[in-house]
C-alpha atoms as a PDB file:
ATOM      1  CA  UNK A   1      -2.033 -17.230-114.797  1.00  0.00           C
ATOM      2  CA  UNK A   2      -1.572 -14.603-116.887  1.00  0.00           C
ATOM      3  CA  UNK A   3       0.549 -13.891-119.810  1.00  0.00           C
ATOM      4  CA  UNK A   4       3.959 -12.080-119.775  1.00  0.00           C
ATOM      5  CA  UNK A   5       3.203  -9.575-122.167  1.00  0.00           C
ATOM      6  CA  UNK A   6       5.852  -6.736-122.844  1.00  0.00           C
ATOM      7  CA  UNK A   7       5.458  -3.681-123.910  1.00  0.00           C
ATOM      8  CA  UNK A   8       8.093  -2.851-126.194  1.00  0.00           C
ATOM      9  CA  UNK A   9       9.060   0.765-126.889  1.00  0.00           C
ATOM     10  CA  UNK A  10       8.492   2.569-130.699  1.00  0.00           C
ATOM     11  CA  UNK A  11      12.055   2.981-131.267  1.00  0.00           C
ATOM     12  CA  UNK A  12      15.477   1.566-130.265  1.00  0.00           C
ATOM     13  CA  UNK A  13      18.953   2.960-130.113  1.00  0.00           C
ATOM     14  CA  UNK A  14      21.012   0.072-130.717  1.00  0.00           C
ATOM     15  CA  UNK A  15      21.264  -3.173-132.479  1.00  0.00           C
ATOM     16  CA  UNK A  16      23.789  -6.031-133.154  1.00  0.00           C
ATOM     17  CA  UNK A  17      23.825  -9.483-134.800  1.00  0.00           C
ATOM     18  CA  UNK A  18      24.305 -12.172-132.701  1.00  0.00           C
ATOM     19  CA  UNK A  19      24.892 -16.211-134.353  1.00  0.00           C
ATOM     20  CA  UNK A  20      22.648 -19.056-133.335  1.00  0.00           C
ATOM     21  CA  UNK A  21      25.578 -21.554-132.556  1.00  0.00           C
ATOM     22  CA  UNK A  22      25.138 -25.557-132.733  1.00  0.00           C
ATOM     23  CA  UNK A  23      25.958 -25.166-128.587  1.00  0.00           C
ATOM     24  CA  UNK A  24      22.307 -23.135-128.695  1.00  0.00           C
ATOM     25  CA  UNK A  25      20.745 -26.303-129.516  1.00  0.00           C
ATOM     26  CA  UNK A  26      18.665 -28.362-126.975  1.00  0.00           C
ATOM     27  CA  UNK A  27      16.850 -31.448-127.117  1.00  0.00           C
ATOM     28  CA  UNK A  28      14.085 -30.335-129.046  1.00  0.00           C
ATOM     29  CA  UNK A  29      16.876 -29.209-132.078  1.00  0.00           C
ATOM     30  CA  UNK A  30      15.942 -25.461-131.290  1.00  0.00           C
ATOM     31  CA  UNK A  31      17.692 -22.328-129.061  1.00  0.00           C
ATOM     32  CA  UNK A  32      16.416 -22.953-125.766  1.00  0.00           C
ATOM     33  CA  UNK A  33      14.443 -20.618-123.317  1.00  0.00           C
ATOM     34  CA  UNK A  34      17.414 -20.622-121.057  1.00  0.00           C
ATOM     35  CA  UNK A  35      19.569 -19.246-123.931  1.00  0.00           C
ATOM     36  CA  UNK A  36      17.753 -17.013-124.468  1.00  0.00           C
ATOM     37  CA  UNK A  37      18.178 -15.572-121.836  1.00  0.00           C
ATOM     38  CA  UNK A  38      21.899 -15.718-122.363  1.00  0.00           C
ATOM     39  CA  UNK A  39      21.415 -13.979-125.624  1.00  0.00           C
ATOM     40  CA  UNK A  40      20.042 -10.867-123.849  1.00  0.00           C
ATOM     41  CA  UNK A  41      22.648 -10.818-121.940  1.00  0.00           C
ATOM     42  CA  UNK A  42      24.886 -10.683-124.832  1.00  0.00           C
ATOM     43  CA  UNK A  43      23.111  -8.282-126.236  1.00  0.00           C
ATOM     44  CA  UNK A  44      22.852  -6.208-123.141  1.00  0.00           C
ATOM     45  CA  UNK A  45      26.895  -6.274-122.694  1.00  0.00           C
ATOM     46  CA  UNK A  46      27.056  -5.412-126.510  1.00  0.00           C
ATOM     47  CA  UNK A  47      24.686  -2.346-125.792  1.00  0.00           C
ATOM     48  CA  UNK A  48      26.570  -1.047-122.522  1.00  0.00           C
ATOM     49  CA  UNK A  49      30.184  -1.176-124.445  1.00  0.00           C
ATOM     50  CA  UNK A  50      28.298   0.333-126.941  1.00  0.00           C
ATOM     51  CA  UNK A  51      27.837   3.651-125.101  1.00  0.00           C
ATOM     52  CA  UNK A  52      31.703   2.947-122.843  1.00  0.00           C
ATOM     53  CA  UNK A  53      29.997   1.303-119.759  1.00  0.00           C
ATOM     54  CA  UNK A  54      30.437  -2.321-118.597  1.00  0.00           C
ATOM     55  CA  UNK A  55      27.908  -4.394-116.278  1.00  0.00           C
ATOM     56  CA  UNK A  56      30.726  -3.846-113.284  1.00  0.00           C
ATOM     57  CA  UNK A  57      31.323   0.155-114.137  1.00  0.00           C
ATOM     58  CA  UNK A  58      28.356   1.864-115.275  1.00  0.00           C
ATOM     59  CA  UNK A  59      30.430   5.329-114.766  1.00  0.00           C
ATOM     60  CA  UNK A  60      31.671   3.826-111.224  1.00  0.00           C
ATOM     61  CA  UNK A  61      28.855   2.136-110.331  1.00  0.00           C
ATOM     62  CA  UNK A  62      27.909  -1.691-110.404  1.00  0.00           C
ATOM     63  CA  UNK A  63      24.688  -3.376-112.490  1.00  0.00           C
ATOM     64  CA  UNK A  64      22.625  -5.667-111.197  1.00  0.00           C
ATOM     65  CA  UNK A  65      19.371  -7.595-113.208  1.00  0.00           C
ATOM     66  CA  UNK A  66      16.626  -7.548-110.965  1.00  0.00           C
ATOM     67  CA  UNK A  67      13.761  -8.828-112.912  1.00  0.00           C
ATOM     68  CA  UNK A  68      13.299 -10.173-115.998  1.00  0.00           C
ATOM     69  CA  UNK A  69      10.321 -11.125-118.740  1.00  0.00           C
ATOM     70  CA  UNK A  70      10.598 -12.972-121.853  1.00  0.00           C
ATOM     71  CA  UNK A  71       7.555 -13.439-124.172  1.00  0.00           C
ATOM     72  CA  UNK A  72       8.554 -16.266-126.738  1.00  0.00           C
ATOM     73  CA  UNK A  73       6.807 -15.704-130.058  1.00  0.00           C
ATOM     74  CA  UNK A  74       9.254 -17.928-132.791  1.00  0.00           C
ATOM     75  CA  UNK A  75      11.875 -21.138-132.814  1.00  0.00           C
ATOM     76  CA  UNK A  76      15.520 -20.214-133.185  1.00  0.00           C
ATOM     77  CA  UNK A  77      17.057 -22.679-135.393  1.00  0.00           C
ATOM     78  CA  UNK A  78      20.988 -23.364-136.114  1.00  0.00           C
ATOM     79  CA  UNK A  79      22.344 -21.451-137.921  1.00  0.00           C
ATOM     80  CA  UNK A  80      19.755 -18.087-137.798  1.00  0.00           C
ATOM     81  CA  UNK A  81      21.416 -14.700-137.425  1.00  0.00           C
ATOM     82  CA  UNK A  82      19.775 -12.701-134.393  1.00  0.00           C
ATOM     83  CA  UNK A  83      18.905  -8.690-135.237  1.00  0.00           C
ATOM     84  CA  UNK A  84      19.229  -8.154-131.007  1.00  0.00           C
ATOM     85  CA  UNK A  85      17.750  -4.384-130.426  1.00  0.00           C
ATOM     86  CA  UNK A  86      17.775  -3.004-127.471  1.00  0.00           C
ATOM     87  CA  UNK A  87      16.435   0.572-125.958  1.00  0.00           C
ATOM     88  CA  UNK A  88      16.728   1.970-122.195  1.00  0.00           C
ATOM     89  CA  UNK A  89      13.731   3.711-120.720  1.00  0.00           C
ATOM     90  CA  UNK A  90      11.853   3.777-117.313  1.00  0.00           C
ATOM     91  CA  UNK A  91      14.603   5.158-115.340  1.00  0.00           C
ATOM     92  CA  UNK A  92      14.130   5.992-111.690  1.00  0.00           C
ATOM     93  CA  UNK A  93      17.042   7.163-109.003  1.00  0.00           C
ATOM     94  CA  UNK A  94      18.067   3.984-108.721  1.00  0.00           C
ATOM     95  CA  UNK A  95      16.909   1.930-111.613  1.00  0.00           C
ATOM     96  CA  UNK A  96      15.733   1.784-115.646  1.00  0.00           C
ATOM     97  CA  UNK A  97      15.101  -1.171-117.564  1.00  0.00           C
ATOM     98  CA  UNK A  98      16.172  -2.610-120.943  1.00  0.00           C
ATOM     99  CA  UNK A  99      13.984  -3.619-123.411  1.00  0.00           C
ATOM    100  CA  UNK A 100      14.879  -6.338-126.039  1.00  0.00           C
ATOM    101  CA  UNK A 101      13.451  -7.411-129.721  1.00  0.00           C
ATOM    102  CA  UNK A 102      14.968 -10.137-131.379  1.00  0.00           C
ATOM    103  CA  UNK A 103      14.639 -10.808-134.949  1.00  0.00           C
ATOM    104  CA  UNK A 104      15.399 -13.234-138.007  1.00  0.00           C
ATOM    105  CA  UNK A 105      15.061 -13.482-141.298  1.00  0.00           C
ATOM    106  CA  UNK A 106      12.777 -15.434-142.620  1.00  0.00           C
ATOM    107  CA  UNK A 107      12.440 -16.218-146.607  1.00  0.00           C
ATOM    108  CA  UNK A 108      11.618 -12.253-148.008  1.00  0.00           C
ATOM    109  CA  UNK A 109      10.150 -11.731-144.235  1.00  0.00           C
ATOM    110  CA  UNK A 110      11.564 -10.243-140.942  1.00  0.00           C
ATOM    111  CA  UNK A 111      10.072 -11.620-138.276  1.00  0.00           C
ATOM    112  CA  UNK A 112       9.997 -11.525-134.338  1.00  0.00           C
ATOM    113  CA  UNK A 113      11.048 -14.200-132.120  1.00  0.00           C
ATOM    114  CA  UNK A 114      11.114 -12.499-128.868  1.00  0.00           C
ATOM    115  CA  UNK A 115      10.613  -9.958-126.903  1.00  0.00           C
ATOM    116  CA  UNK A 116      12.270  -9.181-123.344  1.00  0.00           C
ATOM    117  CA  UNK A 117      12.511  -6.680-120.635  1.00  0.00           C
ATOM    118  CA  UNK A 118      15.201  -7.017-118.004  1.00  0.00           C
ATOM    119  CA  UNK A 119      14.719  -4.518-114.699  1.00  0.00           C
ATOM    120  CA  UNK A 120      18.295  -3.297-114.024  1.00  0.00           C
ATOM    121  CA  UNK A 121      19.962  -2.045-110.310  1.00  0.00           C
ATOM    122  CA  UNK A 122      22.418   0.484-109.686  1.00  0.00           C
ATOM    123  CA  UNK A 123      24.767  -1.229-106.785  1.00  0.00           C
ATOM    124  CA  UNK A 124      27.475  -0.679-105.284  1.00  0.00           C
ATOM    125  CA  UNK A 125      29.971  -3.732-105.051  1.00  0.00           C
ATOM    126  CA  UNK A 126      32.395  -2.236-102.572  1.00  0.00           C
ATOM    127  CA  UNK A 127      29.641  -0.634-100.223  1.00  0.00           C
ATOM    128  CA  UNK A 128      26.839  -4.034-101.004  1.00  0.00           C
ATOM    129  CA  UNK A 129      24.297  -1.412-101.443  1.00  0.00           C
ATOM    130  CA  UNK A 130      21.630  -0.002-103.883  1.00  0.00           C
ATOM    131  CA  UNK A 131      22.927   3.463-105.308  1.00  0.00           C
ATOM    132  CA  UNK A 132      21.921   6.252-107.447  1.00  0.00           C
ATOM    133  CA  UNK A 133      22.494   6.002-111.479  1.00  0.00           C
ATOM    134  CA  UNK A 134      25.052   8.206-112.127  1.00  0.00           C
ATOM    135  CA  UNK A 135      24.045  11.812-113.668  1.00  0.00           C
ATOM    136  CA  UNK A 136      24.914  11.372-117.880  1.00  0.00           C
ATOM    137  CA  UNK A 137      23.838   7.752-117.766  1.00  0.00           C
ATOM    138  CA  UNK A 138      20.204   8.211-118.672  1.00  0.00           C
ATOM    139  CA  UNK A 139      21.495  10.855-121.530  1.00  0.00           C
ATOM    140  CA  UNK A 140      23.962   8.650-122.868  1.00  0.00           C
ATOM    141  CA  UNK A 141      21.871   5.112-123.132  1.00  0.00           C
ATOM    142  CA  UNK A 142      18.890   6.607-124.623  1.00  0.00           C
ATOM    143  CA  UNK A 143      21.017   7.776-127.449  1.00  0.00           C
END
């Protein structure tokens, strides 16, 4: 099988901090892969009310993840501090994706301890349908 590798883009328009928390822990006394993916979806949620949208009103339209790729590359440990970046790009009529580099400190270093993509769905809750991103959305996420 081959590896998830993914391609991250050369600059990103937002970033946040986000806590390792005991709660983060699993067995193996480090964040595990399934919280990781619930830190991108922090981060994600941080990003949108970042630029006044929500997952449930991107300008009056619904958000749905579609796909999603993680490539591990570092432990998370309690109590590292997250740098979550994240950037828009690949936008279609219906869709774009998010891409995601997380970061710690490390002694003098900054180093990466994942990167993610997560394919993202215009819908329509009321109508259960697919829809069209809305016309300033692509303008206002890549800034």
């Amino acid at each position: 099988m081959a590896r998830i590798k993914v391609d991250l883009p050369t600059q990103f328009t937002f970033a946040t901090t986000i806590p390792v928390r005991i709660t983060d822990l699993n067995y193996g006394g480090h964040v595990g892969n399934d919280t990781v993916l619930s830190l991108i979806h922090e981060a994600r949620v941080q990003f949108l009310a970042h630029h006044g949208f929500t997952e449930l009103n991107l300008a009056g339209v619904g958000l749905i993840m579609s796909d999603v790729g993680i490539e591990f590359k570092q432990e998370l440990f309690y109590p590292d501090q997250i740098k979550a970046s994240v950037a828009a790009g690949d936008f279609t009529k219906v869709s774009f994706d998010l891409y995601y580099k997380f970061e710690k400190t490390v002694g003098d270093k900054t180093v990466i301890v994942a990167t993610a993509k997560t394919g993202m769905v215009c819908y329509d809750y009321g109508k259960k349908k697919v829809t069209a991103i809305p016309a300033d959305v692509k303008e206002r996420l890549e800034r």
